[in-house]
PDB file of N, CA and C in Angstrom:
ATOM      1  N   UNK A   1      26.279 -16.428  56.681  1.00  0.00           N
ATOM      2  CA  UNK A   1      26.246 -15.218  57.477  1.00  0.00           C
ATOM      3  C   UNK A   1      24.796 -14.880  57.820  1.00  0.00           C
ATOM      4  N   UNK A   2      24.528 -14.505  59.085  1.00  0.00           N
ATOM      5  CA  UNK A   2      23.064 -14.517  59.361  1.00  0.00           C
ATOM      6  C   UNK A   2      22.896 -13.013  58.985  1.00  0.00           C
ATOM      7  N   UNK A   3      22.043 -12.476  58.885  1.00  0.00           N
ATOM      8  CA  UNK A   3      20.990 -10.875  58.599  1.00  0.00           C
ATOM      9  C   UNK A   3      20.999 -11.035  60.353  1.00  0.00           C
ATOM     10  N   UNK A   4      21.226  -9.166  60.681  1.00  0.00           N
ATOM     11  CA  UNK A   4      21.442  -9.035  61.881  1.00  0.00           C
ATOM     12  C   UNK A   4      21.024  -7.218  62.072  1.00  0.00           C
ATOM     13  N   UNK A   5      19.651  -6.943  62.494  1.00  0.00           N
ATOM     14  CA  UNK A   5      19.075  -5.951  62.470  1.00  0.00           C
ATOM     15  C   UNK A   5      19.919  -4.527  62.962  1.00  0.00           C
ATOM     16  N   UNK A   6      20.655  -4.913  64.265  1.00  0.00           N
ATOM     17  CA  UNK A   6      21.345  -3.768  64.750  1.00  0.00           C
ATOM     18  C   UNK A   6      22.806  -3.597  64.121  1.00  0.00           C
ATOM     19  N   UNK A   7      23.458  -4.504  63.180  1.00  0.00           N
ATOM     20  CA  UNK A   7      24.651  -4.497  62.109  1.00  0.00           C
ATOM     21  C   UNK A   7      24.053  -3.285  61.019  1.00  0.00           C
ATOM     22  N   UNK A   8      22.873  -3.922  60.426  1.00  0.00           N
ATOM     23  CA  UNK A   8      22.548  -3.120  59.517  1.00  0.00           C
ATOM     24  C   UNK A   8      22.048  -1.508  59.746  1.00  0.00           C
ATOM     25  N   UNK A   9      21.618  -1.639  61.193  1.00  0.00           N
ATOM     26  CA  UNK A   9      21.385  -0.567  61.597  1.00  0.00           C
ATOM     27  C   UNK A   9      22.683   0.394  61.669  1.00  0.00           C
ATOM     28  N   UNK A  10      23.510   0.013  62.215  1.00  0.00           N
ATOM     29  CA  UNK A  10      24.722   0.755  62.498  1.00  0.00           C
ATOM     30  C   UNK A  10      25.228   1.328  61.046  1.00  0.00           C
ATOM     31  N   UNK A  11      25.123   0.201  60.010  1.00  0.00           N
ATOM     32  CA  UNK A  11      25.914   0.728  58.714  1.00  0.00           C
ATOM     33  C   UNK A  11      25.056   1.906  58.360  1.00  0.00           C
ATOM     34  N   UNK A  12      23.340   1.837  58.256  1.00  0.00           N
ATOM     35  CA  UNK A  12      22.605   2.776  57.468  1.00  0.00           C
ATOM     36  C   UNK A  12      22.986   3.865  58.443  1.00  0.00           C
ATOM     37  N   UNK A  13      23.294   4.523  59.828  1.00  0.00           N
ATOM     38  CA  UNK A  13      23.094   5.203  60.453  1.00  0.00           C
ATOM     39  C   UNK A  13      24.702   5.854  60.076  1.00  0.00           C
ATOM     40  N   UNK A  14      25.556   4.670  60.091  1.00  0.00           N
ATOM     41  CA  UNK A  14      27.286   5.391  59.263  1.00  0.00           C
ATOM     42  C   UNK A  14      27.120   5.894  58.268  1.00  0.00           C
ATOM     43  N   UNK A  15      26.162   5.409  57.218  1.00  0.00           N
ATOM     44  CA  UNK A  15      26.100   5.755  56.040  1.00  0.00           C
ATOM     45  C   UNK A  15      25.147   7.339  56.042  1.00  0.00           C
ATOM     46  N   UNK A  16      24.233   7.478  56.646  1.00  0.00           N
ATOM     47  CA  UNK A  16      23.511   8.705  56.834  1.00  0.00           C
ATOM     48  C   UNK A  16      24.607   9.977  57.454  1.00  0.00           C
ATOM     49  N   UNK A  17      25.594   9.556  58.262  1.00  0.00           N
ATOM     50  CA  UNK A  17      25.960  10.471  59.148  1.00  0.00           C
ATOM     51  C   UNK A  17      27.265  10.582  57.826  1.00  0.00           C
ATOM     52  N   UNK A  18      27.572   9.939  57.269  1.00  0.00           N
ATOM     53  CA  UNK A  18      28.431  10.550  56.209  1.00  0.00           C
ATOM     54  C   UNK A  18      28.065  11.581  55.213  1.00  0.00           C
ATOM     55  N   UNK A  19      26.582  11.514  55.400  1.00  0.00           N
ATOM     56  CA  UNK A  19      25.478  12.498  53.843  1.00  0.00           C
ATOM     57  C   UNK A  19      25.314  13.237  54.797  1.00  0.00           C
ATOM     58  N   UNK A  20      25.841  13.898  56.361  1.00  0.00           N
ATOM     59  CA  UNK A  20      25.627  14.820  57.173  1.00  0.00           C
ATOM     60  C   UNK A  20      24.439  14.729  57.746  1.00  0.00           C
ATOM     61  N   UNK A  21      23.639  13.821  57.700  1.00  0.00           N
ATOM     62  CA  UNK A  21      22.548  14.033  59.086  1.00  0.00           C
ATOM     63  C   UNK A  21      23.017  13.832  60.092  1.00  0.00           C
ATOM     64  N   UNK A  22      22.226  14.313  61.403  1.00  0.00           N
ATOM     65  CA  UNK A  22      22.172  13.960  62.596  1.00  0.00           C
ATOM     66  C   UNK A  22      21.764  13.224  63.164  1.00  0.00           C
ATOM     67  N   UNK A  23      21.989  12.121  63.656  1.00  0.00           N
ATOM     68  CA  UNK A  23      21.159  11.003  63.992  1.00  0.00           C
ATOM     69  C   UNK A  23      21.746  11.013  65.559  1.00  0.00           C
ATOM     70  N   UNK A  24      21.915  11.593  66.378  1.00  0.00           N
ATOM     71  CA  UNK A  24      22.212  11.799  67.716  1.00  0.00           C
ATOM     72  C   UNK A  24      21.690  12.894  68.537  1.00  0.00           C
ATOM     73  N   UNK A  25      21.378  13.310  69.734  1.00  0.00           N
ATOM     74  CA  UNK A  25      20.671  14.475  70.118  1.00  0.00           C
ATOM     75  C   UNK A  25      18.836  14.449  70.620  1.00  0.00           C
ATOM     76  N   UNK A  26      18.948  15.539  71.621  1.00  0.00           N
ATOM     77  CA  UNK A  26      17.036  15.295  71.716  1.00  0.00           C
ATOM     78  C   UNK A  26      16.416  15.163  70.766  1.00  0.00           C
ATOM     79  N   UNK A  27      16.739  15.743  69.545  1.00  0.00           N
ATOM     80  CA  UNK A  27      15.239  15.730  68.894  1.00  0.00           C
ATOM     81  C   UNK A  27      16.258  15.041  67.419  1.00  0.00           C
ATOM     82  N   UNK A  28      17.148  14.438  67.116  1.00  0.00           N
ATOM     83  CA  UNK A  28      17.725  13.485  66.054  1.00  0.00           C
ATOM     84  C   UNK A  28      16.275  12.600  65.785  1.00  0.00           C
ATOM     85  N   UNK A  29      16.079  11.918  64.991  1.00  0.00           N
ATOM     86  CA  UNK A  29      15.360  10.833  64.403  1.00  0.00           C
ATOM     87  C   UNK A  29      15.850  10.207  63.617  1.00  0.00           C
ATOM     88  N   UNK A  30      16.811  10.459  63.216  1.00  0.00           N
ATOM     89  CA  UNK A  30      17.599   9.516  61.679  1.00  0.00           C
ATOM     90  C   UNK A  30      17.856   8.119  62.578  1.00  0.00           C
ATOM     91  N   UNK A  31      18.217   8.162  63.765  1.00  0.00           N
ATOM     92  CA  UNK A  31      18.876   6.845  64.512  1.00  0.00           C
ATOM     93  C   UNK A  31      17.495   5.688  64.424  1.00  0.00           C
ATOM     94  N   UNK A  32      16.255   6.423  64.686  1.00  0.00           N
ATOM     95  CA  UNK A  32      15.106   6.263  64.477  1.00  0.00           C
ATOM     96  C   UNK A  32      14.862   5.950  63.262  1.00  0.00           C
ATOM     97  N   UNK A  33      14.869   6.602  62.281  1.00  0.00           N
ATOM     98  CA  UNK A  33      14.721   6.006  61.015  1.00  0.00           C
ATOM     99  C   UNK A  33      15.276   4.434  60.451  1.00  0.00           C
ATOM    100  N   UNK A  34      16.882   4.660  60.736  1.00  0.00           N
ATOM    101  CA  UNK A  34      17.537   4.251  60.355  1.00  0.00           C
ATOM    102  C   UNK A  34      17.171   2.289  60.963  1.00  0.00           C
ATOM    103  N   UNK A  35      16.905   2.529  62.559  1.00  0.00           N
ATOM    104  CA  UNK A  35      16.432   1.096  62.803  1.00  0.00           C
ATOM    105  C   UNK A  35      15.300   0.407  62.141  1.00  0.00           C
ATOM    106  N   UNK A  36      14.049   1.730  62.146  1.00  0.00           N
ATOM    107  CA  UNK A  36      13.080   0.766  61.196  1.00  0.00           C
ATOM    108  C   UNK A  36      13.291   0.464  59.473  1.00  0.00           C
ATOM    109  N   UNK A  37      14.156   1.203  58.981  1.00  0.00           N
ATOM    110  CA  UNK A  37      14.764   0.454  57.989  1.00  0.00           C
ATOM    111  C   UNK A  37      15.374  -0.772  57.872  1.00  0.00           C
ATOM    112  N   UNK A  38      16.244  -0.611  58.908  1.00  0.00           N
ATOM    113  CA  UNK A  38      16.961  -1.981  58.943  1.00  0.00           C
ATOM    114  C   UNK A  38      15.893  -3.018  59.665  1.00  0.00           C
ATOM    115  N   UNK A  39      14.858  -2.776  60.592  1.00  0.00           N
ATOM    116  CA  UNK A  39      13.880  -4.148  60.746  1.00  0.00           C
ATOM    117  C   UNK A  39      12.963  -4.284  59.861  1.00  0.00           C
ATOM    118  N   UNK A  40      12.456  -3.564  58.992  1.00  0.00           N
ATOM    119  CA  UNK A  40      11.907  -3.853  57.634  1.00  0.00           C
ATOM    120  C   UNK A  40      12.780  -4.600  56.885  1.00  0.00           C
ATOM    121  N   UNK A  41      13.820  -4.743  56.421  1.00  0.00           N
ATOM    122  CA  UNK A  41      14.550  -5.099  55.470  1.00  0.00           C
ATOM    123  C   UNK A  41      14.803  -6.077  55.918  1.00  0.00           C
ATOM    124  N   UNK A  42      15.515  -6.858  56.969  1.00  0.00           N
ATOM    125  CA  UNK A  42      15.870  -7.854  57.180  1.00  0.00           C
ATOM    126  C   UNK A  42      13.896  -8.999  57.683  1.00  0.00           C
ATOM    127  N   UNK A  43      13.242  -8.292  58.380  1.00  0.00           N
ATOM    128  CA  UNK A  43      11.940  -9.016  58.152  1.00  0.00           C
ATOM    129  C   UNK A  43      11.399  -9.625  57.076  1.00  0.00           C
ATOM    130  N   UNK A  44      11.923  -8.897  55.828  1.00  0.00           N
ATOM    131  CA  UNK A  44      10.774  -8.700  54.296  1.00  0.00           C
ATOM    132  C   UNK A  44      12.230  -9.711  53.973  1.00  0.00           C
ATOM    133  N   UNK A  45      13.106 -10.091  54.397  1.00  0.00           N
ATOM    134  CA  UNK A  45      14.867 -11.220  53.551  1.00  0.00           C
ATOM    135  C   UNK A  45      13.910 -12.379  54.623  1.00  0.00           C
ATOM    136  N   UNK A  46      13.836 -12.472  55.800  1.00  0.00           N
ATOM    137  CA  UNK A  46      14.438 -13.418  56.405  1.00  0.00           C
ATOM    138  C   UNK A  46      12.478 -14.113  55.946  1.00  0.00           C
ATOM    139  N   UNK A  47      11.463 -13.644  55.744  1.00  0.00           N
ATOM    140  CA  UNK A  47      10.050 -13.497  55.492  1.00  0.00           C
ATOM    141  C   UNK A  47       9.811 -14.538  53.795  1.00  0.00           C
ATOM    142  N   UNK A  48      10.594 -13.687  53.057  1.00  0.00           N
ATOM    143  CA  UNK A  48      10.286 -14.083  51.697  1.00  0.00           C
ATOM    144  C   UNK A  48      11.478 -14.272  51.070  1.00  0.00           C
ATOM    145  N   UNK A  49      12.314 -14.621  51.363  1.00  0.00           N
ATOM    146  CA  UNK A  49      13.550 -14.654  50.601  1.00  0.00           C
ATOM    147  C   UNK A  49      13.521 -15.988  50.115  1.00  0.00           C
ATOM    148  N   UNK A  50      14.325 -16.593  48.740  1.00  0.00           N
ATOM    149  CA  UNK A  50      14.350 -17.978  48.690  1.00  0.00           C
ATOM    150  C   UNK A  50      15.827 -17.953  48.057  1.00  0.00           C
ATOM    151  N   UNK A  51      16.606 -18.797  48.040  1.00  0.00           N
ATOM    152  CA  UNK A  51      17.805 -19.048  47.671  1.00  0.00           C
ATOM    153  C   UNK A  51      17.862 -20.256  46.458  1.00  0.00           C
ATOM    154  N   UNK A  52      17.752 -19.923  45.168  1.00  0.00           N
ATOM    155  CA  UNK A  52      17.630 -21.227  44.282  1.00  0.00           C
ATOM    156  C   UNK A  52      19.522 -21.376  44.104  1.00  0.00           C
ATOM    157  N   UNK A  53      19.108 -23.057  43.629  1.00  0.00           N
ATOM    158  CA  UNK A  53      20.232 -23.836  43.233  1.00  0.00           C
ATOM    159  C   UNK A  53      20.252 -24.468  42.296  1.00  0.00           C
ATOM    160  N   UNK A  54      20.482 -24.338  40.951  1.00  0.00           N
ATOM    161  CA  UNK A  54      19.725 -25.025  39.972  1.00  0.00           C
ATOM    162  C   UNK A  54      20.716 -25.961  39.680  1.00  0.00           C
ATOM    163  N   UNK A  55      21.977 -26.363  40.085  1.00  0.00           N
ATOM    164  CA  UNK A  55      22.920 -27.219  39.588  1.00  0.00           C
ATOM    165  C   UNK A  55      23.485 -28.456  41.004  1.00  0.00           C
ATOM    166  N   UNK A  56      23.715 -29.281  40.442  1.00  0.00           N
ATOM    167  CA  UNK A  56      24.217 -30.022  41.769  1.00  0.00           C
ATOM    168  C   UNK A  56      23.591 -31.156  42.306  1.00  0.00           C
ATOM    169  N   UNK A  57      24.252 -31.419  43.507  1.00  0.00           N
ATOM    170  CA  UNK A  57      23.608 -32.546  44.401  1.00  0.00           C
ATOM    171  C   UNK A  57      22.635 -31.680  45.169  1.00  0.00           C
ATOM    172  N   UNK A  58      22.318 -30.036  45.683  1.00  0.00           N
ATOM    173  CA  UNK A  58      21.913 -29.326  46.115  1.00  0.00           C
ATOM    174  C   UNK A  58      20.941 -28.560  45.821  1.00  0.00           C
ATOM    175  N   UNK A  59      20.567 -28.899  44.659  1.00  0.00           N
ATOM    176  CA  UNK A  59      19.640 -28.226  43.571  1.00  0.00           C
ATOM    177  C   UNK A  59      18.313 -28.007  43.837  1.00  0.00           C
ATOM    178  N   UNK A  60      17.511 -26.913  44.273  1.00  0.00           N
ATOM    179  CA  UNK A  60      16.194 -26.824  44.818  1.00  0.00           C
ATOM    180  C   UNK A  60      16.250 -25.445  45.248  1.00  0.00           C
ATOM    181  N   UNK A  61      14.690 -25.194  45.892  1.00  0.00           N
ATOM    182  CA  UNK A  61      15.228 -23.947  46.013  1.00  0.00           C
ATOM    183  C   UNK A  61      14.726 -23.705  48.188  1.00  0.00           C
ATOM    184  N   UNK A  62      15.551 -23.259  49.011  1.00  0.00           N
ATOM    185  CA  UNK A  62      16.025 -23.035  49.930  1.00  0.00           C
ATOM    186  C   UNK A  62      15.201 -21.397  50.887  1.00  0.00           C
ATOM    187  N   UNK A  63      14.603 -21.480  51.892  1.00  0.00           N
ATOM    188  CA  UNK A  63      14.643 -19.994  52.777  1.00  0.00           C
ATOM    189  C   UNK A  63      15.640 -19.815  53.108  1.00  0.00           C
ATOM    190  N   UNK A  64      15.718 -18.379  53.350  1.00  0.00           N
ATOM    191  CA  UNK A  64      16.827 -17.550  53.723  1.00  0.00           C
ATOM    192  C   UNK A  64      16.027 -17.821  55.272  1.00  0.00           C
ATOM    193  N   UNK A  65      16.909 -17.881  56.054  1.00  0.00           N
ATOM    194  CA  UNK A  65      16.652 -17.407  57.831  1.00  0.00           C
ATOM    195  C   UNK A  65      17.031 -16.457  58.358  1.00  0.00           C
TER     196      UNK A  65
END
């Protein structure tokens, strides 16, 4: 499954609007917030992430993309 900035965006922005912010409107910012969260997070996975395998024909350790 790939990391997908505007997926994650949508969930943190569902997830905010359930704790009652506003993230819609002239002056909202949570929608705002909520994207540079989600392009931080998936930058800092897809950046430094490593996937080990310590068993197997597969065994090593792997980037996340």
């Amino acid at each position: 499954m790939a990391l997908d900035k505007g997926s994650l965006k949508a969930k943190i922005v569902k997830e905010m609007e359930g704790k009652g912010m506003v993230t819609e409107g002239e002056f909202a910012k949570a929608a705002d917030l909520a994207e540079a969260i989600a392009n931080a997070i998936v930058d800092e996975i897809t950046t430094n992430a490593m996937v080990v395998v310590d068993k197997g024909s597969s065994a090593g350790s792997y980037k996340v993309n």
